[in-house]
Protein backbone atom coordinates (compact mmCIF):
# COMPACT_ATOMS: atom_id res chain seq x y z
CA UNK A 1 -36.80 -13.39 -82.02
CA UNK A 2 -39.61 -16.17 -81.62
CA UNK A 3 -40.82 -16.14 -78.03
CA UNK A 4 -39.64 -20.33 -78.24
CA UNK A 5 -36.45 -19.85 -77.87
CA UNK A 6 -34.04 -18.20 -75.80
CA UNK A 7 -30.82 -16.25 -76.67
CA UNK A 8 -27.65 -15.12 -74.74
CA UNK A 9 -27.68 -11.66 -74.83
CA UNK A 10 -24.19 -10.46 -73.49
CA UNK A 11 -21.98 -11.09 -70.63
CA UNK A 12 -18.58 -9.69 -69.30
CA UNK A 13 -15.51 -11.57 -67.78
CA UNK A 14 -15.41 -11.09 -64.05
CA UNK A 15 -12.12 -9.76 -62.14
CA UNK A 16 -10.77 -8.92 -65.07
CA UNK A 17 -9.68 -11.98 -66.20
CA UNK A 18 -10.05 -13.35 -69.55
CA UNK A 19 -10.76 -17.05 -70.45
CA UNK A 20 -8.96 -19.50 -68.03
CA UNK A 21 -9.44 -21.88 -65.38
CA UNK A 22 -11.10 -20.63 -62.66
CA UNK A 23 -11.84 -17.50 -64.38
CA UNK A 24 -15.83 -16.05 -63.97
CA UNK A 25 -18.28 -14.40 -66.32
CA UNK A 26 -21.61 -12.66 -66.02
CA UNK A 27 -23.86 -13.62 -68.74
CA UNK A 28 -27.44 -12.49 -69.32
CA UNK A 29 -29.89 -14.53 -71.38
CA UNK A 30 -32.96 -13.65 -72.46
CA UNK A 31 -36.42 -14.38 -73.63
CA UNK A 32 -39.12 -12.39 -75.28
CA UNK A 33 -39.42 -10.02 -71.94
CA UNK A 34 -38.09 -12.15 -69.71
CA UNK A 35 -34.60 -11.69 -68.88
CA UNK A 36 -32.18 -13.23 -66.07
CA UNK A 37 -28.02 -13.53 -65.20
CA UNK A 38 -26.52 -16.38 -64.49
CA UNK A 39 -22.80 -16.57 -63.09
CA UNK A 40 -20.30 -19.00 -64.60
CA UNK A 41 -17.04 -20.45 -63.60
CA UNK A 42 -14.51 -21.61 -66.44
CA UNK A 43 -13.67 -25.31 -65.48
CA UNK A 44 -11.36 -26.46 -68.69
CA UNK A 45 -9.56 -24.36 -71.17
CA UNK A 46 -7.53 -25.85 -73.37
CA UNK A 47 -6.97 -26.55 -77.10
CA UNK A 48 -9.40 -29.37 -76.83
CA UNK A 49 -12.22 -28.87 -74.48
CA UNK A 50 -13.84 -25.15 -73.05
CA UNK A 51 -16.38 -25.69 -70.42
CA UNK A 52 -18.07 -23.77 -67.52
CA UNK A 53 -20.21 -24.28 -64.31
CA UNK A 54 -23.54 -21.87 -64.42
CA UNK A 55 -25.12 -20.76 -61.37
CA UNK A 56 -27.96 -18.89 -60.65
CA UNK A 57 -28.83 -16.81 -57.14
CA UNK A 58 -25.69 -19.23 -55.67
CA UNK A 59 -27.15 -22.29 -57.25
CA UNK A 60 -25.50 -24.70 -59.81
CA UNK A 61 -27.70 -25.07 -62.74
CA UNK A 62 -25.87 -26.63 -65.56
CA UNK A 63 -22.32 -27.27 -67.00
CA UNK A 64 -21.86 -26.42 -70.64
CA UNK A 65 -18.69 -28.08 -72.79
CA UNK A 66 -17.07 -27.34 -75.97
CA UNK A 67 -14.77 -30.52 -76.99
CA UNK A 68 -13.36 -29.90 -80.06
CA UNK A 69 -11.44 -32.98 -82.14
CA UNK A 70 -8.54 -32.64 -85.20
CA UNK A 71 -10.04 -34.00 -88.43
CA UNK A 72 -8.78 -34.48 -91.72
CA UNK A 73 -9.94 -31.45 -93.22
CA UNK A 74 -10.06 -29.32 -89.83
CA UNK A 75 -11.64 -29.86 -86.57
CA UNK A 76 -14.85 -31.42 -85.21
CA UNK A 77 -16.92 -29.57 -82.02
CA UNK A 78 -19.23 -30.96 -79.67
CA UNK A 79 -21.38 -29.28 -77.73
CA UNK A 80 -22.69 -30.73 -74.61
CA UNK A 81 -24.93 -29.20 -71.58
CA UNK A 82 -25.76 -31.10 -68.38
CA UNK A 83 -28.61 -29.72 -66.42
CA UNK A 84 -27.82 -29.36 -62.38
CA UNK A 85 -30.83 -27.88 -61.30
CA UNK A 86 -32.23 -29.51 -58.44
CA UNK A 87 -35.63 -30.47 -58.63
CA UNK A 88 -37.67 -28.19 -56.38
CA UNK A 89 -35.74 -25.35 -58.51
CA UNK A 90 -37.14 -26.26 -61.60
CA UNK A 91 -40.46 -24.84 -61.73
CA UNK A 92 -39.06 -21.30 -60.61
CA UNK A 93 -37.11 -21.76 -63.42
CA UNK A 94 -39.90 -22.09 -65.57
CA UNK A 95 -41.89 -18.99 -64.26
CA UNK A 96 -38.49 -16.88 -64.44
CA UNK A 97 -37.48 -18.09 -67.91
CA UNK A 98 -40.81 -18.81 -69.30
CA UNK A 99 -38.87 -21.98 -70.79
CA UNK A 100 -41.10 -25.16 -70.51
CA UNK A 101 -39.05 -28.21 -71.77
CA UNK A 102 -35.36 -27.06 -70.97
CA UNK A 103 -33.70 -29.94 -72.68
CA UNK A 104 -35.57 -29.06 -75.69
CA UNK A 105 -35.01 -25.93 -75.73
CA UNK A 106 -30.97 -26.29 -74.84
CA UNK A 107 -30.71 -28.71 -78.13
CA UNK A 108 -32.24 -25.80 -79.95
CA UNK A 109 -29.39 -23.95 -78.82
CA UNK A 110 -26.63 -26.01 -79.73
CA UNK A 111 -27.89 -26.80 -82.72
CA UNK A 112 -27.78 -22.83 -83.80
CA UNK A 113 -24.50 -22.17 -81.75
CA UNK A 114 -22.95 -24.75 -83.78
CA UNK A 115 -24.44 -23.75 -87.30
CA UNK A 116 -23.21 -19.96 -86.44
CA UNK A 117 -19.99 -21.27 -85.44
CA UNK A 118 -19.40 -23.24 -88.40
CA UNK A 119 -20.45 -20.35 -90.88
CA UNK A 120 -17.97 -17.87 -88.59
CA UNK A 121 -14.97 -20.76 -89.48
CA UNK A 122 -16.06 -21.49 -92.78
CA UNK A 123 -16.48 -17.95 -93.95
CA UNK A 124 -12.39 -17.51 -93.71
């Protein structure tokens, strides 16, 4: 994996519920040696739109969305992420994550979530 960019490395429903509103997950991301949880909170689930609340030691970091659209020859997804970090939080962010330029590095991200996705519907 090269030490620019990070990768979700597992995570487990909370409560024992599966995906729903309101439902929560554990997820642990990591990078190079660094590695850190984050707890999310499942906001929308639907046939159009999945999206969750992160937060990390009690504090809201970012909200990630799924939207997905009916095309012509099958369906269209959009990935968005909105960063809620306050400011002071950011540079401990940095130092636990060892991620510099978070925006950059979430595009990244999408960018290869979507590609594996598409392969994973593509594939049959």
């Amino acid at each position: 994996m090269p030490l620019s960019r990070c990768q979700y490395a597992g995570g487990r429903w909370l409560g024992g519920f599966g995906p729903s509103v309101g439902a929560r997950f554990r997820g642990v991301n990591r990078r190079g040696w660094r590695v850190w949880p984050t707890t999310s909170t499942v906001t929308d689930c639907s046939a159009t739109r999945f999206a969750f609340e992160v937060r990390s030691l009690g504090l809201a970091v970012s909200r990630w969305q799924y939207d997905i659209e009916p095309t012509a020859g099958g369906c269209r997804v959009t990935e968005s992420i909105w960063d809620r970090r306050p400011g002071w939080y950011v540079p401990i962010t940095r130092l636990a994550t060892g991620v510099r330029d978070r925006a950059v590095t979430n595009q990244r991200n999408i960018e290869a979530t979507l590609e594996r996705l598409k392969r994973i519907v593509e594939s049959g």
